[in-house]
C-alpha atoms as a PDB file:
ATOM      1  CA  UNK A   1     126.726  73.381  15.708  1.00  0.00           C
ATOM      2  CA  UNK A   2     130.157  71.504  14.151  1.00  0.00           C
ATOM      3  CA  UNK A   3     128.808  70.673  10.554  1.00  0.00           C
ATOM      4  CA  UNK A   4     128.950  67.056  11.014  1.00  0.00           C
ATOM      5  CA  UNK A   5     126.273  64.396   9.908  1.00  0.00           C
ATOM      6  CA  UNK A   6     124.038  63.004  10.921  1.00  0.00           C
ATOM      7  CA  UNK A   7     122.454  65.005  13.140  1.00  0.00           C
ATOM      8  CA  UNK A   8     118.852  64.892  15.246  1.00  0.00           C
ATOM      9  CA  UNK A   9     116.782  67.745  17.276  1.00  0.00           C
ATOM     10  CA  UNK A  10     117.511  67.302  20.897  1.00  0.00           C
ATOM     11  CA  UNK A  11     116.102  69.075  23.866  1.00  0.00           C
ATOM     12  CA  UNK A  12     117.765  69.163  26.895  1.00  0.00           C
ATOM     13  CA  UNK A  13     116.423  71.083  30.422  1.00  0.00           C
ATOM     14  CA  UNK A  14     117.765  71.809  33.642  1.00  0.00           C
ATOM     15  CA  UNK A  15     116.805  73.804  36.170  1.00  0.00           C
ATOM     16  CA  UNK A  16     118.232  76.026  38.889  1.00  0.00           C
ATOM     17  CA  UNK A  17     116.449  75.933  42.210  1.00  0.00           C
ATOM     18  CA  UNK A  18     116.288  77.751  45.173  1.00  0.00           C
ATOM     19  CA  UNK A  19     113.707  77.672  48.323  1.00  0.00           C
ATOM     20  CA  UNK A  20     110.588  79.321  46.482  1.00  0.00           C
ATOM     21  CA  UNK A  21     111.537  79.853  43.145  1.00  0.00           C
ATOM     22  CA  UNK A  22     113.215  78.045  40.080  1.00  0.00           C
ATOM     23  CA  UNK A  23     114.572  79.258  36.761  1.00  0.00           C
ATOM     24  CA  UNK A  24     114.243  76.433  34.067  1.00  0.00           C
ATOM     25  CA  UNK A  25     116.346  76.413  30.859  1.00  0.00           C
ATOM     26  CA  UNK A  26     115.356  74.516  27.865  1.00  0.00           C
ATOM     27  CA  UNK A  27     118.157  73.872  24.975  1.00  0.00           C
ATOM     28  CA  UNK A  28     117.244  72.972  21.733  1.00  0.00           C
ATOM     29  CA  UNK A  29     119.461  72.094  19.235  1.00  0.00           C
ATOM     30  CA  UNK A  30     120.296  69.965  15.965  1.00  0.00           C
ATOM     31  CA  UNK A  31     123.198  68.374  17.393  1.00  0.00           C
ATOM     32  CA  UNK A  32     125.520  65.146  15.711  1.00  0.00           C
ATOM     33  CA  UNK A  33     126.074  62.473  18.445  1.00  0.00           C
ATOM     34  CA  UNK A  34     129.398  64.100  20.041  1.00  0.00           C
ATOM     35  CA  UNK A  35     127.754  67.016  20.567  1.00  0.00           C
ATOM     36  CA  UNK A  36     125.052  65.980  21.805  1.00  0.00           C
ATOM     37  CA  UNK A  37     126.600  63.795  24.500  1.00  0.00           C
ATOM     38  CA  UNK A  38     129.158  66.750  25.457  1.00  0.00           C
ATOM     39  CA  UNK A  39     126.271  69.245  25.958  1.00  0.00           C
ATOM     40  CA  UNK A  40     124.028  66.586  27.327  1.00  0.00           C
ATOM     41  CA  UNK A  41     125.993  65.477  29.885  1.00  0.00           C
ATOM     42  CA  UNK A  42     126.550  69.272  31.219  1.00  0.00           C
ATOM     43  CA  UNK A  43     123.187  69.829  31.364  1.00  0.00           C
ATOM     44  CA  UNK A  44     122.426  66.591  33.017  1.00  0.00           C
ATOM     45  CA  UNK A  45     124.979  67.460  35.467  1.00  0.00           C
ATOM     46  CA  UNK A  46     123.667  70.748  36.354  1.00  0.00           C
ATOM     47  CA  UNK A  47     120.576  69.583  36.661  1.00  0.00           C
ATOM     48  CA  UNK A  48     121.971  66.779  39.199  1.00  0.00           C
ATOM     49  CA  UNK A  49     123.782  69.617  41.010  1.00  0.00           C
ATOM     50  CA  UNK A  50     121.402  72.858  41.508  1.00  0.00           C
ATOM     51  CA  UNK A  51     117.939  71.707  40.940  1.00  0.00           C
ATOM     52  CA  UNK A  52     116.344  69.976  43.886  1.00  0.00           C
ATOM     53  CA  UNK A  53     116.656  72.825  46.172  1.00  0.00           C
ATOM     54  CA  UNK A  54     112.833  73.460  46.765  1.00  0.00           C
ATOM     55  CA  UNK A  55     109.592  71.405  47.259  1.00  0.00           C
ATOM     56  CA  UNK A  56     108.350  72.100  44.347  1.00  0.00           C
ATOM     57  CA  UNK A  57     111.183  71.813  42.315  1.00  0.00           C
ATOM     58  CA  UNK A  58     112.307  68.978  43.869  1.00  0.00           C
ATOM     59  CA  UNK A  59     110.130  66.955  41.859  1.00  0.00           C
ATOM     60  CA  UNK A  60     109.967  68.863  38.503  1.00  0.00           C
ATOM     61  CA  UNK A  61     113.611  67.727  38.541  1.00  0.00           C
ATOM     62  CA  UNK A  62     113.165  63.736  38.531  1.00  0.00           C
ATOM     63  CA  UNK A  63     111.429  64.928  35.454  1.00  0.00           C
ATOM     64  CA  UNK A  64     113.566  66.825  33.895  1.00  0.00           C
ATOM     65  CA  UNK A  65     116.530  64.387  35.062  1.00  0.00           C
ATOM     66  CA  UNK A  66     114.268  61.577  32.797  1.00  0.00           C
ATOM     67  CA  UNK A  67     113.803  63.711  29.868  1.00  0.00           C
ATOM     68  CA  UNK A  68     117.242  64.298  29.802  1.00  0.00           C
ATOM     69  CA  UNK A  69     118.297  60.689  30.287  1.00  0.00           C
ATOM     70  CA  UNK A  70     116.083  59.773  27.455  1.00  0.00           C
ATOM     71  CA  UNK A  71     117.762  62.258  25.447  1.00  0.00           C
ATOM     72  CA  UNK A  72     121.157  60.775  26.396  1.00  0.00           C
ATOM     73  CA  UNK A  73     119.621  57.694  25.636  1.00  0.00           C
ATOM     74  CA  UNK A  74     118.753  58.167  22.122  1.00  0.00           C
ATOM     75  CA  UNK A  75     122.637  59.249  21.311  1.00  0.00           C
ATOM     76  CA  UNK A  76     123.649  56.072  21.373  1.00  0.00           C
ATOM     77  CA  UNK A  77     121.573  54.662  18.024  1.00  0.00           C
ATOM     78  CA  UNK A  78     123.410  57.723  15.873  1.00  0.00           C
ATOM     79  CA  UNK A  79     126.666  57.105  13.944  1.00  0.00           C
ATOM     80  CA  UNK A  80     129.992  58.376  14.565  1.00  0.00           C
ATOM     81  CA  UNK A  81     129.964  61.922  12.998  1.00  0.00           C
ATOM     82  CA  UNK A  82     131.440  62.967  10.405  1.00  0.00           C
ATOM     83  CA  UNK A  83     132.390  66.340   8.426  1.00  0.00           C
ATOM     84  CA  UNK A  84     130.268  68.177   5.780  1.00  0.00           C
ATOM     85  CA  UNK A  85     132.189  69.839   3.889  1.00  0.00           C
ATOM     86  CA  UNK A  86     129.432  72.803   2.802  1.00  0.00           C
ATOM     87  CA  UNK A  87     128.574  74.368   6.204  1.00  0.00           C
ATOM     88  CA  UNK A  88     129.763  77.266   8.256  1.00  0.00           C
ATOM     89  CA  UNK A  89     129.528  76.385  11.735  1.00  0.00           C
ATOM     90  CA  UNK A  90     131.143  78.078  14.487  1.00  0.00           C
ATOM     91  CA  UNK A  91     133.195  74.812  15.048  1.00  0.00           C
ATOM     92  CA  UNK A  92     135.353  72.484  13.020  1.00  0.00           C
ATOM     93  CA  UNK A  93     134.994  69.878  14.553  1.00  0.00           C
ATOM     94  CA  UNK A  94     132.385  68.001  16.795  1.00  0.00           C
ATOM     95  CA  UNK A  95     132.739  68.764  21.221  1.00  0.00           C
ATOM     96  CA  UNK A  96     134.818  66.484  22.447  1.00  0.00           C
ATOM     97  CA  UNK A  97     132.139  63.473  24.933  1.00  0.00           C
ATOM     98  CA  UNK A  98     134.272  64.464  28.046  1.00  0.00           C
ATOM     99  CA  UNK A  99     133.763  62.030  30.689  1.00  0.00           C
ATOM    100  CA  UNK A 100     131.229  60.006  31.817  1.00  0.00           C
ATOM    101  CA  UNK A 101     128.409  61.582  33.515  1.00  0.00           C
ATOM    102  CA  UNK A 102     129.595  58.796  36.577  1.00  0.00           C
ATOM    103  CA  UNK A 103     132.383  60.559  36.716  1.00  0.00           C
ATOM    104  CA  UNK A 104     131.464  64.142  37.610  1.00  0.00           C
ATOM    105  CA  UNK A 105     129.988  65.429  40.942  1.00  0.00           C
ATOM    106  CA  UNK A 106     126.228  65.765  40.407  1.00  0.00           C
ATOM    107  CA  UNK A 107     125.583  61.919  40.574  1.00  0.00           C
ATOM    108  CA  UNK A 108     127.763  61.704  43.835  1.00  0.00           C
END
């Protein structure tokens, strides 16, 4: 996505629920561990936010709430990204984290 190294496959999932349906979205990506954490931490947010609204779903989300922790999780072993030179990538330069998923409203 940037054309920094090193990088990993991550899959991240969230879901958006309603009373008798849900729409899931799956995201897979080589991502470095800025990325990563940035587009994590949406998706883990999102997932916190829209997708217990159901029976069904409400439970298909703990799961999907632990696969993305796990994901999250695994960030924290890579090393601090850096740029190679011989890629075109749509960015220059790795997302920036953003804050803490604490600190945004799907945990509260």
């Amino acid at each position: 996505m940037c054309g920094s190294r090193p990088t990993r496959p991550m899959t991240f999932k969230h879901q958006t629920a309603f009373l008798v349906a849900a729409r899931l979205h799956t995201t897979n990506m080589q991502l470095c561990r800025d990325c990563g954490w940035s587009l994590g931490r949406q998706v883990q947010n999102r997932t916190l936010l829209a997708g217990w609204w159901g029976m069904l779903s409400f439970f298909r989300n703990l799961s999907y709430v632990a696969s993305n922790a796990g994901e999250l999780r695994r960030l924290r072993s890579m090393e601090t990204p850096t740029k190679f030179e011989a890629t075109n990538t749509p960015l220059a330069a790795p997302l920036p984290p953003g804050r803490p998923l604490v600190a945004r409203s799907g945990v509260w």
